[in-house]
N, C-alpha and C. Protein backbone atom coordinates (compact mmCIF):
# COMPACT_ATOMS: atom_id res chain seq x y z
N UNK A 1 -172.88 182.34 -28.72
CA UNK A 1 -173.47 181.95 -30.00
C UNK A 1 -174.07 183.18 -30.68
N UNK A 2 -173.75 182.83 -32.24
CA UNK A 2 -174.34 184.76 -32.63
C UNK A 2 -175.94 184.18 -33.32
N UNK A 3 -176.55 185.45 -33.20
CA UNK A 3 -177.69 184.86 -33.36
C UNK A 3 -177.55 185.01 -34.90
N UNK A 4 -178.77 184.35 -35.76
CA UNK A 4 -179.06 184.60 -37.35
C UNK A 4 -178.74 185.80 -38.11
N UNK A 5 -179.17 186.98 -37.46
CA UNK A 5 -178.55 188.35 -38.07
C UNK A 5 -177.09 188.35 -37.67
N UNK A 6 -176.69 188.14 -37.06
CA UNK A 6 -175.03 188.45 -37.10
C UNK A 6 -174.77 187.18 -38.36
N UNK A 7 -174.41 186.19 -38.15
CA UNK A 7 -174.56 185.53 -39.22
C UNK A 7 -174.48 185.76 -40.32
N UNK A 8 -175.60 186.21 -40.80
CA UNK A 8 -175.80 186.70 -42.21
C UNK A 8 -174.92 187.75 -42.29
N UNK A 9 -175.08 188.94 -41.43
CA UNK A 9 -174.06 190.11 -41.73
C UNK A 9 -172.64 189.20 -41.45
N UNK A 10 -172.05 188.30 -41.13
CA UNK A 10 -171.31 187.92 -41.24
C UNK A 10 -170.36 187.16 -42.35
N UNK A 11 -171.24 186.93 -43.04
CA UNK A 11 -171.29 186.37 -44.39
C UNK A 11 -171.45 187.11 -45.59
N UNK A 12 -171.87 188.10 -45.49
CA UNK A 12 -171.99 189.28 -46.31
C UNK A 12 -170.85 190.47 -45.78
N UNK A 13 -170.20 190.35 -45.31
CA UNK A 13 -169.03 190.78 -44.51
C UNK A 13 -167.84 190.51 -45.11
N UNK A 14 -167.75 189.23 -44.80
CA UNK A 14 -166.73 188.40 -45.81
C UNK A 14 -166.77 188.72 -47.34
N UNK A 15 -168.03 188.16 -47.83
CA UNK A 15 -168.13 188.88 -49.33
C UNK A 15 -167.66 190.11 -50.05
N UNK A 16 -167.52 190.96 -49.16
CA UNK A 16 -167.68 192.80 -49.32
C UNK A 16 -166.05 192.65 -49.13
N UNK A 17 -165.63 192.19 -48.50
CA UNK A 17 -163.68 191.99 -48.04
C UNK A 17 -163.24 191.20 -49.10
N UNK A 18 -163.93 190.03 -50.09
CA UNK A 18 -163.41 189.02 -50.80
C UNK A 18 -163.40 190.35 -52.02
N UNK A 19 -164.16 191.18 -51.99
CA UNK A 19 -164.73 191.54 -53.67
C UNK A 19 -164.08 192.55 -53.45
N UNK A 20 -163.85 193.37 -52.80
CA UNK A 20 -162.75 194.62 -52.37
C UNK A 20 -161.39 194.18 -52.19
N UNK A 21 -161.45 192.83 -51.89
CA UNK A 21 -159.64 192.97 -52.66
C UNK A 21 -159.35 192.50 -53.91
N UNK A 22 -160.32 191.79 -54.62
CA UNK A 22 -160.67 191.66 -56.46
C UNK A 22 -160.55 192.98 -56.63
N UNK A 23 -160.95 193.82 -56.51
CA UNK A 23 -161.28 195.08 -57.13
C UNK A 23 -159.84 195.87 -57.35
N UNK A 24 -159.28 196.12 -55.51
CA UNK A 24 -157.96 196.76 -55.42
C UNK A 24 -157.00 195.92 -56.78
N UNK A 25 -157.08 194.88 -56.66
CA UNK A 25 -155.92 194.65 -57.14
C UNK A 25 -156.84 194.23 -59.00
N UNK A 26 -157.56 195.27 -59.73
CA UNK A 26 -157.88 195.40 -60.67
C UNK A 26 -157.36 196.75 -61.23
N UNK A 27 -156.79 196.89 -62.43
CA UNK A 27 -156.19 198.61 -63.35
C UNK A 27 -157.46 199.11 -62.82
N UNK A 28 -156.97 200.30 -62.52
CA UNK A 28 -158.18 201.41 -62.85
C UNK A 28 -159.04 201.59 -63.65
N UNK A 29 -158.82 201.15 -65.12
CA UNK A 29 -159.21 201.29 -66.50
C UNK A 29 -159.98 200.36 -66.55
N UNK A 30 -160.40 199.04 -65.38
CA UNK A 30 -160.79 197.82 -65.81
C UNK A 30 -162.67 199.01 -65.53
N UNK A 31 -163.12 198.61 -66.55
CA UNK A 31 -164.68 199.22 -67.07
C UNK A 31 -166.07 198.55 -66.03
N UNK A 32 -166.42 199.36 -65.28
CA UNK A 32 -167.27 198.94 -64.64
C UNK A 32 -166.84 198.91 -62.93
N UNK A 33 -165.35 198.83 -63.02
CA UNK A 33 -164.62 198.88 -61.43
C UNK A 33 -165.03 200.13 -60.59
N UNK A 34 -165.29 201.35 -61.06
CA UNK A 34 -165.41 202.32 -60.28
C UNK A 34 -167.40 202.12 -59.33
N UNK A 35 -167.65 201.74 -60.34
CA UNK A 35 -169.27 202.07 -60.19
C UNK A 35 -169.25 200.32 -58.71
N UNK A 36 -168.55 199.49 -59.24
CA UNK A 36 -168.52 198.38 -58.28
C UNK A 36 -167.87 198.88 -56.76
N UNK A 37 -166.75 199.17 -57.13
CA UNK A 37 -166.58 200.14 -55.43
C UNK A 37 -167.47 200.63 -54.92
N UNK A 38 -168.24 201.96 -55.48
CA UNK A 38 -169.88 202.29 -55.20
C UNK A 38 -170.39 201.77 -54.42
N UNK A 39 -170.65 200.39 -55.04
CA UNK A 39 -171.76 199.97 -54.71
C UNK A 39 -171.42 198.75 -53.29
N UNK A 40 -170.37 198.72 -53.38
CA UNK A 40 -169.01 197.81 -52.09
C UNK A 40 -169.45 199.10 -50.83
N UNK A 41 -169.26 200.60 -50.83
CA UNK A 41 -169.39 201.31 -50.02
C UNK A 41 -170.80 201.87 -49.76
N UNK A 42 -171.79 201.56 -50.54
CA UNK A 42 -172.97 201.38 -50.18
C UNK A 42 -173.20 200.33 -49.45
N UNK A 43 -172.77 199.25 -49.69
CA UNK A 43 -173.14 197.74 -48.72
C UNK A 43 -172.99 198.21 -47.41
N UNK A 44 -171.27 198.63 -47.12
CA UNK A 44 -171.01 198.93 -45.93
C UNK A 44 -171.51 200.32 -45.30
N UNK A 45 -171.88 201.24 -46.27
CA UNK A 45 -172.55 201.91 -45.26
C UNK A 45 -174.11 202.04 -44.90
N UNK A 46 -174.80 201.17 -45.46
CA UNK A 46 -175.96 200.38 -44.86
C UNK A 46 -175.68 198.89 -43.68
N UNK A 47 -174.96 198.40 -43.52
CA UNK A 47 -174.30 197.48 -42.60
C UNK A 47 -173.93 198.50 -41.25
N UNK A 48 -173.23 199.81 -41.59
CA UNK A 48 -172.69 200.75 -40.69
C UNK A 48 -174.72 201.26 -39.81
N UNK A 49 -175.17 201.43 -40.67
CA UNK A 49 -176.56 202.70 -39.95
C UNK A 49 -177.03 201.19 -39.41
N UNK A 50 -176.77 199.98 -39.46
CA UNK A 50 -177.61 198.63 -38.67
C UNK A 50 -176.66 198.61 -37.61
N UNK A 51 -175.52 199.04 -37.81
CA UNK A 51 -174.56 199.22 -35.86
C UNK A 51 -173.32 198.09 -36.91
N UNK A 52 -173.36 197.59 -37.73
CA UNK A 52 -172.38 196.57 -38.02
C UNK A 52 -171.28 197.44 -38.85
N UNK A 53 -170.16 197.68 -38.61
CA UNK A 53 -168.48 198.04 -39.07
C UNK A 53 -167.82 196.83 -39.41
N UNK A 54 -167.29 196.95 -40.37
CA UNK A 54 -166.54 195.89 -41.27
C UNK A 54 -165.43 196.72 -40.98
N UNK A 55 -164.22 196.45 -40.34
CA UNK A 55 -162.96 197.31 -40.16
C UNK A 55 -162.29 196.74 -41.45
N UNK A 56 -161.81 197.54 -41.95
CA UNK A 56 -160.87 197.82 -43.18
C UNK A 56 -159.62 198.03 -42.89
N UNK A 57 -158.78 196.59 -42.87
CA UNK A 57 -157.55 196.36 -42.65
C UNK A 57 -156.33 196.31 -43.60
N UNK A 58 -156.95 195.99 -45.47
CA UNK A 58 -155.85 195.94 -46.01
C UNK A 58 -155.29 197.16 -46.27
N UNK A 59 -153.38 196.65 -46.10
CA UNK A 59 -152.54 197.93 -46.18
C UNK A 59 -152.02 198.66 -45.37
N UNK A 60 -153.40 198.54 -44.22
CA UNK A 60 -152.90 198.80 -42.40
C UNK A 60 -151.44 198.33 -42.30
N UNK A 61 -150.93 199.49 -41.37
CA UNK A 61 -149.72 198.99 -40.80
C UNK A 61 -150.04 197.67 -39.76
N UNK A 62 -149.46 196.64 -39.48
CA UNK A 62 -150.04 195.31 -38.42
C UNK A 62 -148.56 196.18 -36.81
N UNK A 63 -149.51 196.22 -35.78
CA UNK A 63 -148.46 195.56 -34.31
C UNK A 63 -148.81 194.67 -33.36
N UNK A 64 -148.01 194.24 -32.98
CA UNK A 64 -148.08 193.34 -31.93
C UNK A 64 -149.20 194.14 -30.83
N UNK A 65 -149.99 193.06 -30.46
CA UNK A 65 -150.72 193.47 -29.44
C UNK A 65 -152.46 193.86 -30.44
N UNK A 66 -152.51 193.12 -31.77
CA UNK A 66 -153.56 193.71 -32.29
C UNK A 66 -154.54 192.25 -32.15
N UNK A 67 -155.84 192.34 -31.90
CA UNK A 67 -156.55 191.37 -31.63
C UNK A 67 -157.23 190.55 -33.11
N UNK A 68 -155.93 189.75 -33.35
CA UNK A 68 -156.59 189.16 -34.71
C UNK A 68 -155.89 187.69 -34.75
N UNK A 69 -156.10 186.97 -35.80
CA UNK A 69 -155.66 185.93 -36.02
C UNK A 69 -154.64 186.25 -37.47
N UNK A 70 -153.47 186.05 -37.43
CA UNK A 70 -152.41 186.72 -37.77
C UNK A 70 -151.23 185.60 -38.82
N UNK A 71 -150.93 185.56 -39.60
CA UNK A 71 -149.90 184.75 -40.82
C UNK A 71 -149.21 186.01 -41.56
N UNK A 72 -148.04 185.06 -40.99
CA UNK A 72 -146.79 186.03 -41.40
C UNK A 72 -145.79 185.35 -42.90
N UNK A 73 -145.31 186.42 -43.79
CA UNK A 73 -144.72 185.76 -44.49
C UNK A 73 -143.38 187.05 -44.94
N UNK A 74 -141.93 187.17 -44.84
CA UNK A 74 -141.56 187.68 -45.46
C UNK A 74 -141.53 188.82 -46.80
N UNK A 75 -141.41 189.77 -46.49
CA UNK A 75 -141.25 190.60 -47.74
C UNK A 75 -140.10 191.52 -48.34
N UNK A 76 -138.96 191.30 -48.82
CA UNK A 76 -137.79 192.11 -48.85
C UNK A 76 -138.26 193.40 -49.74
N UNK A 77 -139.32 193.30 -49.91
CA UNK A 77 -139.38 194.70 -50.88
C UNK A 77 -139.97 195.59 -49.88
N UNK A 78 -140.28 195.78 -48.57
CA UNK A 78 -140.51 196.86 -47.70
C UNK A 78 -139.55 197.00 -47.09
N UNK A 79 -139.81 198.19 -46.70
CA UNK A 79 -138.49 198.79 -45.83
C UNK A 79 -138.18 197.74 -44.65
N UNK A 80 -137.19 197.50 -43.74
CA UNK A 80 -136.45 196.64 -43.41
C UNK A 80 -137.13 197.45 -41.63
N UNK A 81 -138.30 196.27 -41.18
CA UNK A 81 -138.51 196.83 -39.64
C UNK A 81 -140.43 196.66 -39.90
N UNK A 82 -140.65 196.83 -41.34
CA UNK A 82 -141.95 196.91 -41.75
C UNK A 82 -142.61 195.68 -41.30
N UNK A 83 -143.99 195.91 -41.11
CA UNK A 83 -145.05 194.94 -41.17
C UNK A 83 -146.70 195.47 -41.94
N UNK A 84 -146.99 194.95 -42.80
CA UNK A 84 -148.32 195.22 -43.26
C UNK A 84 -149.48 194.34 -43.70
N UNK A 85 -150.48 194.54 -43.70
CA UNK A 85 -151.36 193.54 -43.63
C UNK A 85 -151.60 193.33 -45.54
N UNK A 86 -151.41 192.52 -45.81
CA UNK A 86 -151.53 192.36 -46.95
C UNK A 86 -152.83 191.61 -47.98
N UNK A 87 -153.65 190.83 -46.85
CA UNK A 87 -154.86 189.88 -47.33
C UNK A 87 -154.99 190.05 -46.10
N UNK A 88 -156.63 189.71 -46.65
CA UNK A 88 -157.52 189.90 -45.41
C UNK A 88 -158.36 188.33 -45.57
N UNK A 89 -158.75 187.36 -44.80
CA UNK A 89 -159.16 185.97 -45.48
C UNK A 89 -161.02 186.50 -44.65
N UNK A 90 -160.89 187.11 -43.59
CA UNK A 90 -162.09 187.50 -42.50
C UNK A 90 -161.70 188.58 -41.95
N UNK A 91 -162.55 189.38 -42.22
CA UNK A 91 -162.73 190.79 -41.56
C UNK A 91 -162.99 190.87 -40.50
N UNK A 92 -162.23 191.84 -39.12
CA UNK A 92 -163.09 192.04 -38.16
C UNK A 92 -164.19 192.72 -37.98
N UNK A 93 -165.61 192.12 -37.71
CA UNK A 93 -166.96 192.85 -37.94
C UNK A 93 -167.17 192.83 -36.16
N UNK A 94 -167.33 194.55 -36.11
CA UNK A 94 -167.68 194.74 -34.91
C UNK A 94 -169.57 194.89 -35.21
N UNK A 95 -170.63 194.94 -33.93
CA UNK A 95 -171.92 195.33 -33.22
C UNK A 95 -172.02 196.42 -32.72
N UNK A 96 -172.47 197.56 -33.00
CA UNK A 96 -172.31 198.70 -31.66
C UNK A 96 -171.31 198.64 -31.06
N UNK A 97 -170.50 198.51 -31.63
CA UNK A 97 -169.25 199.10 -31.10
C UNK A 97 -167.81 197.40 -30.15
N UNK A 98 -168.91 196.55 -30.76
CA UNK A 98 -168.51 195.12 -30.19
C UNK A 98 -167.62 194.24 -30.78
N UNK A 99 -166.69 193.61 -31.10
CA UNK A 99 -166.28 192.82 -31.69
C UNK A 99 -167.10 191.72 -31.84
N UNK A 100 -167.29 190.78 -33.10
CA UNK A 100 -168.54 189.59 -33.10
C UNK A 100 -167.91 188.78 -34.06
N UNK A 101 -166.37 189.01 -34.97
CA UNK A 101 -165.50 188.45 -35.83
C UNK A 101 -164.41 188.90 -35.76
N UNK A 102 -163.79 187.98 -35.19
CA UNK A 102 -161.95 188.47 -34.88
C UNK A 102 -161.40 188.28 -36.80
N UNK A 103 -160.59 188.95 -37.33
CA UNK A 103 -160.05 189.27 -38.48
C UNK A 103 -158.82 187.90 -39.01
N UNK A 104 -159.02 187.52 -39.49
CA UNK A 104 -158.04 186.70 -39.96
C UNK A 104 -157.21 187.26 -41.30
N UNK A 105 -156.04 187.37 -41.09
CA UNK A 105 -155.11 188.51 -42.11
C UNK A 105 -153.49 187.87 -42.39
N UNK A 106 -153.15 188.10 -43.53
CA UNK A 106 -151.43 187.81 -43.71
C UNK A 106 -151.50 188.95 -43.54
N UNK A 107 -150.11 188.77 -43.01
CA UNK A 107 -149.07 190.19 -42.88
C UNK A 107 -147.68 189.95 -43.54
N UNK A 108 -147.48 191.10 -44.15
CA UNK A 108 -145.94 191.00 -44.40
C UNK A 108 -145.18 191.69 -44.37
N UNK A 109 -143.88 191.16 -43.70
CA UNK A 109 -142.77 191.54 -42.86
C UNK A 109 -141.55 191.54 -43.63
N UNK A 110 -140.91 192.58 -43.26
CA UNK A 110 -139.52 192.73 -43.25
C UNK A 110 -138.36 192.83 -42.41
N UNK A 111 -138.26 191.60 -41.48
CA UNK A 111 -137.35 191.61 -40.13
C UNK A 111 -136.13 190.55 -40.53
């Protein structure tokens, strides 16, 4: 059972992964986007000096053997053998170095 502080950083975890892939997939030009990243990598690196890592999975290459909870969907527009993580729904948030949220992620494939 995680106690109240994981929790919360758990939930604010999620948030920081929901609003960072709003962002990625915003133009560059959209006004105010740069200063919001900022402030996305300030979250996490105050979460980081409390021992908590939000691993940053979108775009990662995905392999077999990776400890997550995993949805696969076709993609013919990558190279033919590819797999990549494409959405992230839950981040894996490690503790000192702990896992405390296994990652829930699409991937998409080209097999």
């Amino acid at each position: 059972m995680l106690n109240e502080q994981h929790q919360m950083v758990l939930a604010i975890a999620d948030e920081i992964t929901r609003m960072e892939q709003n962002l990625k997939s915003m133009p560059e030009e959209t006004n105010g986007r740069k200063q919001l990243m900022r402030s996305l990598l300030r979250m996490k690196t105050h979460l980081l000096i409390a021992g908590y890592e939000v691993v940053d999975m979108l775009g990662q290459p995905y392999f077999d053997g990776m400890k997550v909870v995993a949805n696969f969907k076709f993609d013919e527009t990558l190279p033919e053998g590819r797999q990549i993580v494409t959405s992230v729904a839950r981040p894996q948030v490690n503790y000192k170095g702990e896992m405390i949220q296994v990652a829930e992620i699409m991937v998409s494939q080209n097999f």
